[in-house]
Structures are given as C-alpha cells and as structure tokens.
N, C-alpha and C. Protein backbone atom coordinates (compact mmCIF):
# COMPACT_ATOMS: atom_id res chain seq x y z
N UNK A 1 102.65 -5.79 99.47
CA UNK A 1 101.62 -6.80 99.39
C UNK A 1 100.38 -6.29 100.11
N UNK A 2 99.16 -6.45 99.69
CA UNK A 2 97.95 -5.77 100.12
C UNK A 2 97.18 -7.22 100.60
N UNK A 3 96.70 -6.91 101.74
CA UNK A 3 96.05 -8.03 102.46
C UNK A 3 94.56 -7.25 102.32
N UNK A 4 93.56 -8.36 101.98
CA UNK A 4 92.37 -8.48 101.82
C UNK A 4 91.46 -8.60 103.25
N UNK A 5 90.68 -8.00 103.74
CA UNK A 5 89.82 -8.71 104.30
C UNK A 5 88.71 -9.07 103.87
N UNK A 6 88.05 -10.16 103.87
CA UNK A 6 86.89 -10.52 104.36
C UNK A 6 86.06 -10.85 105.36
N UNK A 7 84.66 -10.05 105.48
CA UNK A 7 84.20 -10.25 106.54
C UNK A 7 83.09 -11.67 106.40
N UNK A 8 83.31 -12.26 107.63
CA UNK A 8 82.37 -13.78 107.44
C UNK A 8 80.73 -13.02 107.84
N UNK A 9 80.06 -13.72 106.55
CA UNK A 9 78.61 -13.18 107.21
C UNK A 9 77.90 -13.28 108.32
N UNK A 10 77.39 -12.22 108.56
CA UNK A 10 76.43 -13.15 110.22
C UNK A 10 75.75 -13.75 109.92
N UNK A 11 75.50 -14.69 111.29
CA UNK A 11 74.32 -15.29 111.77
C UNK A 11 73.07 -14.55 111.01
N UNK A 12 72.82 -13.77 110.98
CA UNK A 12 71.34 -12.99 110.84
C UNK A 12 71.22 -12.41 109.36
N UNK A 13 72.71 -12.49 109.08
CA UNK A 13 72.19 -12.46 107.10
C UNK A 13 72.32 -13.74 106.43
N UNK A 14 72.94 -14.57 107.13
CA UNK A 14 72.79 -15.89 106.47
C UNK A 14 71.54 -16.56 106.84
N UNK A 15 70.79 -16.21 108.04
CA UNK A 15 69.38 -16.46 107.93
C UNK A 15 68.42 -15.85 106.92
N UNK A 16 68.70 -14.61 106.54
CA UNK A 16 68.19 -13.84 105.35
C UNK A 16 68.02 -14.44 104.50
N UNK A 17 69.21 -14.90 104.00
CA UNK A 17 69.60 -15.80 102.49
C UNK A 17 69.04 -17.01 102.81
N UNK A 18 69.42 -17.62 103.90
CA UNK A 18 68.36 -18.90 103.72
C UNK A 18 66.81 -18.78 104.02
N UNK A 19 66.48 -17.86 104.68
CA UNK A 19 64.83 -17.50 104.21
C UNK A 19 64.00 -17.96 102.59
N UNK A 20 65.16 -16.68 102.35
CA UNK A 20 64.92 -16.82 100.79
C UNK A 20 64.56 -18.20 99.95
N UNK A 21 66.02 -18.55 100.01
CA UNK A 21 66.05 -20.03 99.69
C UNK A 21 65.12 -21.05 99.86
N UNK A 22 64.56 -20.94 100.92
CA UNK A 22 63.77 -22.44 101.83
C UNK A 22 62.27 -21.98 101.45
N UNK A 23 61.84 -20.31 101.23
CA UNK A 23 60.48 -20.32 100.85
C UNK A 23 60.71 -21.03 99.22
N UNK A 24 61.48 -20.27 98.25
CA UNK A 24 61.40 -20.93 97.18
C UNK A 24 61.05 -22.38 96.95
N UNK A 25 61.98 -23.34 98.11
CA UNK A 25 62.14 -24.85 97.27
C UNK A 25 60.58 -25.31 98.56
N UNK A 26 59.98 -24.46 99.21
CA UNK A 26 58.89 -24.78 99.37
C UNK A 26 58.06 -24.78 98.55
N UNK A 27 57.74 -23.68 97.89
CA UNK A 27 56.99 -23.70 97.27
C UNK A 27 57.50 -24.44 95.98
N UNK A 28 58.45 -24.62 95.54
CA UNK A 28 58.56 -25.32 94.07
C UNK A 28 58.02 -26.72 94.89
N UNK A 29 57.87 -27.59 95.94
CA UNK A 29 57.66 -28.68 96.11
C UNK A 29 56.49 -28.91 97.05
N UNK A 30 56.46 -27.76 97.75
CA UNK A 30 54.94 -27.91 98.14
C UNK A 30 53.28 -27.60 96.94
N UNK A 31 54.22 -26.41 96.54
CA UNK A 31 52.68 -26.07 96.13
C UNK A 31 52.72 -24.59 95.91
N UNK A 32 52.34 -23.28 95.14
CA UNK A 32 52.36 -22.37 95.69
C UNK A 32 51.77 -21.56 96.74
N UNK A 33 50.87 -22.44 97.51
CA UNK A 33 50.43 -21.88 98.52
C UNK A 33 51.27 -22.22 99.89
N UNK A 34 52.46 -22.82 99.84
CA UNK A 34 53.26 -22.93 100.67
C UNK A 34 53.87 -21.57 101.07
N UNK A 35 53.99 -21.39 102.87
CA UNK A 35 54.83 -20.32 102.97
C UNK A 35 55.51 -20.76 104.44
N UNK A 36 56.25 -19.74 104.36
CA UNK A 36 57.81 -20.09 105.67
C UNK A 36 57.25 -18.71 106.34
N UNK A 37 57.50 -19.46 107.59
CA UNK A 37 57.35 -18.10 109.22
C UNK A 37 58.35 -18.55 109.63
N UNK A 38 59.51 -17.48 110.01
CA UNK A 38 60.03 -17.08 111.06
C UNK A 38 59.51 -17.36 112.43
N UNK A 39 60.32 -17.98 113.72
CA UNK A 39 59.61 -18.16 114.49
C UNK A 39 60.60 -18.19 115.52
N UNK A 40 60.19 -17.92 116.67
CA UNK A 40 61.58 -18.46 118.22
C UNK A 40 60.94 -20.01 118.28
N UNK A 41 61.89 -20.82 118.73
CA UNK A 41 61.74 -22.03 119.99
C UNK A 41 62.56 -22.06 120.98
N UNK A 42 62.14 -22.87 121.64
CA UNK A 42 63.02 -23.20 123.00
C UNK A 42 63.51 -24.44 122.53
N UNK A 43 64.82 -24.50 122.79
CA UNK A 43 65.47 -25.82 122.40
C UNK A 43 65.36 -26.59 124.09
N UNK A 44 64.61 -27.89 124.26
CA UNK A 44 64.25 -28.24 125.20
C UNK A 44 65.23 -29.07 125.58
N UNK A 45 66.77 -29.34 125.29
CA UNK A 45 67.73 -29.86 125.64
C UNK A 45 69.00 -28.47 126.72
N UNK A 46 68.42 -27.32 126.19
CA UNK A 46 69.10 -26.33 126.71
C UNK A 46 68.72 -25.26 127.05
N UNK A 47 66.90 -25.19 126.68
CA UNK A 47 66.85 -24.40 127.40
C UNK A 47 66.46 -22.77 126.45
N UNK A 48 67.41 -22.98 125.45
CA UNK A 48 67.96 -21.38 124.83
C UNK A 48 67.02 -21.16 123.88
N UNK A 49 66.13 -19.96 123.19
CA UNK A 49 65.81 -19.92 122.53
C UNK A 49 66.57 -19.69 121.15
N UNK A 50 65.57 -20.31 120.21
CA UNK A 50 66.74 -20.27 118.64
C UNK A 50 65.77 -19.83 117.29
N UNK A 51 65.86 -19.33 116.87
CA UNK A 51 65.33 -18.74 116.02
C UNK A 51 65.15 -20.00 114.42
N UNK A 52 64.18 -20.14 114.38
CA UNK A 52 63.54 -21.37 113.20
C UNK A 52 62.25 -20.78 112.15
N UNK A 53 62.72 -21.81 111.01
CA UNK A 53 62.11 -21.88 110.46
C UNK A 53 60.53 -22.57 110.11
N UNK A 54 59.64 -22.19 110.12
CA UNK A 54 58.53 -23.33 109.97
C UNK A 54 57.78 -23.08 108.38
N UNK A 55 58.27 -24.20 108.06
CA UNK A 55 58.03 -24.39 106.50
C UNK A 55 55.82 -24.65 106.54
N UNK A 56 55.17 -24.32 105.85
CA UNK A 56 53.79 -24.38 106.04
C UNK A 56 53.68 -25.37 104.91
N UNK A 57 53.55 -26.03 104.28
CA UNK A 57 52.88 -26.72 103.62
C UNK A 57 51.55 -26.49 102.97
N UNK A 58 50.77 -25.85 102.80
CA UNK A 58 49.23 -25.93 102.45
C UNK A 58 49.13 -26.86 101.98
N UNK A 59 47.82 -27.77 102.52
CA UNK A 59 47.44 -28.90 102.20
C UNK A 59 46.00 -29.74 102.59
N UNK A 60 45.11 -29.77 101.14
CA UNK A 60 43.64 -30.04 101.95
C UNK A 60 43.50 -31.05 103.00
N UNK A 61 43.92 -31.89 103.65
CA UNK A 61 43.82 -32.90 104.48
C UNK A 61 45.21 -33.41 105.34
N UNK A 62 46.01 -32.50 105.81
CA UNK A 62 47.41 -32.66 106.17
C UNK A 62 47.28 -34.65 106.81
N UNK A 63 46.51 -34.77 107.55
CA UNK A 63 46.27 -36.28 108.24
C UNK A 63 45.98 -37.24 107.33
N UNK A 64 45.60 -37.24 106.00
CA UNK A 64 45.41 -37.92 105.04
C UNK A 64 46.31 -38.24 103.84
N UNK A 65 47.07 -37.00 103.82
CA UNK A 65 48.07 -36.92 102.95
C UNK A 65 49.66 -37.03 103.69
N UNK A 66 49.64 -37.83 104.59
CA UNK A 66 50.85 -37.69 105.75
C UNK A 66 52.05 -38.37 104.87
N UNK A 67 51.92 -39.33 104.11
CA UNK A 67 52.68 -40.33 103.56
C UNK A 67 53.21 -39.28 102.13
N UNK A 68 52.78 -38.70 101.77
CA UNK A 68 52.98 -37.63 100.55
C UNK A 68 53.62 -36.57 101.39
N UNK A 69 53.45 -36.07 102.14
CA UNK A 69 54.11 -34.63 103.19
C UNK A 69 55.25 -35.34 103.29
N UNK A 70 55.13 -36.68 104.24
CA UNK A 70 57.08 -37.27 104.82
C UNK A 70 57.74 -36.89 103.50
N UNK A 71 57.07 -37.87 102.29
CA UNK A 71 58.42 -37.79 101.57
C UNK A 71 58.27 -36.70 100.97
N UNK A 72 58.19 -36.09 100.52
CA UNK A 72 57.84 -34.28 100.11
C UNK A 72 59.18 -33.66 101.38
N UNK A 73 59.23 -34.16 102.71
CA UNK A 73 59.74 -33.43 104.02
C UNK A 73 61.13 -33.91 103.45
N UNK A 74 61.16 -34.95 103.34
CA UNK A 74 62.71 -36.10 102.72
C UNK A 74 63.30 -35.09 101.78
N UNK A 75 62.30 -34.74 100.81
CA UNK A 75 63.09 -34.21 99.46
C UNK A 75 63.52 -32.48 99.89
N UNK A 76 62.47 -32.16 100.56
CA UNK A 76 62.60 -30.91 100.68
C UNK A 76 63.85 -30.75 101.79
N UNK A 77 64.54 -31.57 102.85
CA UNK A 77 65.54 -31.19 103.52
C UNK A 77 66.69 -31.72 103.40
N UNK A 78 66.76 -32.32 101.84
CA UNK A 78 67.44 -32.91 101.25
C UNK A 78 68.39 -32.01 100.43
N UNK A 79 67.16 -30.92 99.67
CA UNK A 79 67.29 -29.61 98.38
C UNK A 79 67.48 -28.28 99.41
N UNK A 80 67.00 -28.46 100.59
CA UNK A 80 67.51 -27.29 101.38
C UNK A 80 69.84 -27.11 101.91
N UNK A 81 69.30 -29.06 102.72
CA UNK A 81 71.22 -29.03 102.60
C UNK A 81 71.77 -29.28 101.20
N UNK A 82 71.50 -29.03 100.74
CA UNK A 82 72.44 -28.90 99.38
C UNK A 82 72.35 -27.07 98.81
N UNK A 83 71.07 -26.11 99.12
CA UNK A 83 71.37 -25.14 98.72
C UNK A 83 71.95 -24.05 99.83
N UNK A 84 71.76 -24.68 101.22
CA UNK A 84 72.34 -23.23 101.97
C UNK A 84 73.61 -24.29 102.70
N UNK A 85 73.54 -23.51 104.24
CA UNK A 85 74.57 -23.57 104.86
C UNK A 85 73.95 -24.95 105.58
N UNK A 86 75.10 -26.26 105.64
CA UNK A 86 74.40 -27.64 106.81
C UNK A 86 74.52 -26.65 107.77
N UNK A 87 74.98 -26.32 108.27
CA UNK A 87 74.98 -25.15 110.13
C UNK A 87 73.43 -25.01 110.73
N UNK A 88 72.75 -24.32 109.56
CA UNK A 88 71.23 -24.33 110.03
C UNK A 88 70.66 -24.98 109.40
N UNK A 89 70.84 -26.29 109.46
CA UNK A 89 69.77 -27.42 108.83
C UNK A 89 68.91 -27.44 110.39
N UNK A 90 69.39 -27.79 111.08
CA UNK A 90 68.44 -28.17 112.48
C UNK A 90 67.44 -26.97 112.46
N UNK A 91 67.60 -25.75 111.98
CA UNK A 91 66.59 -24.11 112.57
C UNK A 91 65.34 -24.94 111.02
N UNK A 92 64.65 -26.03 110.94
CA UNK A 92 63.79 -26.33 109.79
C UNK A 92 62.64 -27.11 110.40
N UNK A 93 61.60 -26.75 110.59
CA UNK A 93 60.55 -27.27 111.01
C UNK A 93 59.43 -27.52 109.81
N UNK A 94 59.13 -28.22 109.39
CA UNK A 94 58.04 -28.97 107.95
C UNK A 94 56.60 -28.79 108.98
N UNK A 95 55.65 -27.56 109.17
CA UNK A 95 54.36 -27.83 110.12
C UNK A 95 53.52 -27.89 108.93
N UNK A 96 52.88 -28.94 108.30
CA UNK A 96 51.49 -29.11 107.94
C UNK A 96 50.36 -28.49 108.04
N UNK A 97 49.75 -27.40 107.05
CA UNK A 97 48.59 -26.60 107.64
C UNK A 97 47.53 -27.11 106.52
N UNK A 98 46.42 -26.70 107.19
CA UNK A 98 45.61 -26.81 106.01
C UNK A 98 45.39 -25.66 105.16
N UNK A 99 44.63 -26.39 103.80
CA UNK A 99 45.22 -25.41 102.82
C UNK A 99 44.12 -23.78 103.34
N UNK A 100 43.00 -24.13 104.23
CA UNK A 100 42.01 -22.74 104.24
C UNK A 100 42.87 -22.25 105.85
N UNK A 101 44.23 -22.57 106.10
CA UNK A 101 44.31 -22.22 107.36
C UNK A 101 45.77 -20.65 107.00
N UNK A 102 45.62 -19.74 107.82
CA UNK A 102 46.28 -18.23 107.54
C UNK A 102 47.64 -18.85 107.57
C-alpha cells in the first residue's frame, strides 16, 4: 500500500492565491481602476503585526459616494468568503481612494 503525502499550503502561498483572487473581484466590482496593496498592521488587540490586504477602490468623491462603497464593501466580502480561504477574511481592509490618488 503506498501512502500519499500531501503537503498543506503555506500561509504565504495561500496569500498569493488570495491576492490574486481579491484584486480580480475588486476590480470586477469596483471598477477597473481598483487595485489591492499588500500591507503590515499592527493588530491593536495584540500587538503582532499581520500582513493585510487593502483593497483601493478608485473613486471620484469617496465621502459622497460612501453609501455605494458600504454596499459595494457588503458584496465584495461576501464574493471574497465564498472564493478563498474564511481563515483570512479578517487580513481585508476596503480603503477608499480617490480616483486621481497613486
């Protein structure tokens, strides 16, 4: 009998794959001028830094269009836990930029 291994992916390629993932259903729902940065935070309950996502939005008036962004934020972390791993749903930050901002 031949035993199989599989190795469980890391941490750091399943961030890969969900990179991927989370720019796409940005941009299919933002806009194509939507883009995702990589980023550290400090998780201010512990202290630790954690490696996140910050989804950009481009958007001419982010303060005007706030009520269109929430639910846009609803749908979009809605289509994110359904395409990757729930584990890193929390590493998802929705930051609002404007659309002339880098």
């Amino acid at each position: 009998m031949a035993i199989q291994s599989t190795e469980a992916p890391t941490l750091a390629a399943t961030l890969d794959d969900a990179a991927i993932v989370t720019e796409a259903l940005a941009r299919a729902l933002f806009g194509p001028a939507a883009s995702l940065r990589r980023a550290i935070h400090e998780n201010h309950e512990t202290g630790e830094e954690q490696g996140v996502f910050e989804v950009h939005p481009c958007v001419p008036d982010p303060e005007a269009g706030f009520g269109r962004i929430a639910a846009l934020h609803n749908t979009f972390m809605d289509a994110f836990a359904e395409a990757t791993s729930p584990d890193i749903l929390h590493r998802i930050i929705v930051k609002p930029v404007g659309s002339d901002a880098d």
